[in-house]
Protein backbone atom coordinates (compact mmCIF):
# COMPACT_ATOMS: atom_id res chain seq x y z
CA UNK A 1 -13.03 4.60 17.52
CA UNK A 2 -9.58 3.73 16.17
CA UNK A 3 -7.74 5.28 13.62
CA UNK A 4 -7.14 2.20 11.99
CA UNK A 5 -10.14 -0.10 11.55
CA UNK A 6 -10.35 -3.77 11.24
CA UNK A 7 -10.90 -3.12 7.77
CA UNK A 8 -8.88 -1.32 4.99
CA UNK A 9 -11.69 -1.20 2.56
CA UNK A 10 -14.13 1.96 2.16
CA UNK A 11 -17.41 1.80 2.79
CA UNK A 12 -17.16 -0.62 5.51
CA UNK A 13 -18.17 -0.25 8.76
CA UNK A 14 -15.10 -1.30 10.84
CA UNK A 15 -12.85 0.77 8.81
CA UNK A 16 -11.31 3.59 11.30
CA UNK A 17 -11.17 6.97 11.22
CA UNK A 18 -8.67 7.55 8.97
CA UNK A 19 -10.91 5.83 6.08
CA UNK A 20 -14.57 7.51 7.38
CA UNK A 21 -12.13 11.31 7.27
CA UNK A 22 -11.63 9.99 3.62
CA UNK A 23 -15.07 8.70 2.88
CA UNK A 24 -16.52 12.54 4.56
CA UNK A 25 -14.21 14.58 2.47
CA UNK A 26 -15.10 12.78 -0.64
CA UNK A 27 -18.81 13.94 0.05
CA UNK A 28 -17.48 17.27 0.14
CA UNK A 29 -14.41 17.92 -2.14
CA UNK A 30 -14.75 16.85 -6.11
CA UNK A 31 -11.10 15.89 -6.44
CA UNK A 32 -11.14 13.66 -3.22
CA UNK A 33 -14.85 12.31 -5.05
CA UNK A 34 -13.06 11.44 -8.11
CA UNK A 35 -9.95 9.73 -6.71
CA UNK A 36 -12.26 7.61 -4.19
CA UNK A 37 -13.86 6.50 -7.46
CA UNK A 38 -10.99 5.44 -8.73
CA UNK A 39 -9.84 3.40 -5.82
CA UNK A 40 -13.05 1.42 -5.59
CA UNK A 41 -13.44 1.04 -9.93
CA UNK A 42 -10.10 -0.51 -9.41
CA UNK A 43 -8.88 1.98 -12.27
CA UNK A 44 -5.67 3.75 -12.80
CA UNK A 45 -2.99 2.98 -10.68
CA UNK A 46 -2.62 0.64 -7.28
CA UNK A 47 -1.41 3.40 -5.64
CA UNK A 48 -3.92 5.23 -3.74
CA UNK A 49 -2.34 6.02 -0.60
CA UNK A 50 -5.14 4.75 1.68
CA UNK A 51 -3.34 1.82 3.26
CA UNK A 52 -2.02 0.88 6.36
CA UNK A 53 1.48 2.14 5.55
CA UNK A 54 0.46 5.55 4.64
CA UNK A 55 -1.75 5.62 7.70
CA UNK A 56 0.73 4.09 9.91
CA UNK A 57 3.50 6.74 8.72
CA UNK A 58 0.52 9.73 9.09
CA UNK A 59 0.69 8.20 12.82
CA UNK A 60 4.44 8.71 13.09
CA UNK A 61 4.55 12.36 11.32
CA UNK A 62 2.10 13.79 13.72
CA UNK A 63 3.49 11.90 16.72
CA UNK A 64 6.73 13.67 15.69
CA UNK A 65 5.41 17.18 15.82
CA UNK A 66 3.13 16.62 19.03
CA UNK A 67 6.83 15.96 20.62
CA UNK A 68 8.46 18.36 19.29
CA UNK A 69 6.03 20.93 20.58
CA UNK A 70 5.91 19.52 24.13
């Protein structure tokens, strides 16, 4: 399964880890619930920081540290 999915929407099935970690915690954690909800009402802001960029840079960060530990 990749990190990255063919899709960048939630709820999809083709959507990568990195959106199914965000769809599980939003189960779980009401503050994660609530800002899911806004990213699929389309309310508040365009930012939600579930993109490709943010996941791509995630990618990089922990690449980074598994290095630096090596």
């Amino acid at each position: 399964m990749s990190f990255r999915g063919s899709k960048d929407t939630l709820n999809q099935p083709d959507n990568g880890i990195f959106l199914k970690e965000v769809e599980l915690m939003a189960k779980f954690d009401p503050v994660m619930k609530q800002h899911v909800s806004r990213v699929e009402n389309g309310a508040g802001s365009h930012v939600h920081y579930l993109g490709k960029t943010i996941q791509n840079e995630l990618i990089d960060s922990i690449s980074s540290k598994i290095i630096e530990h090596i």
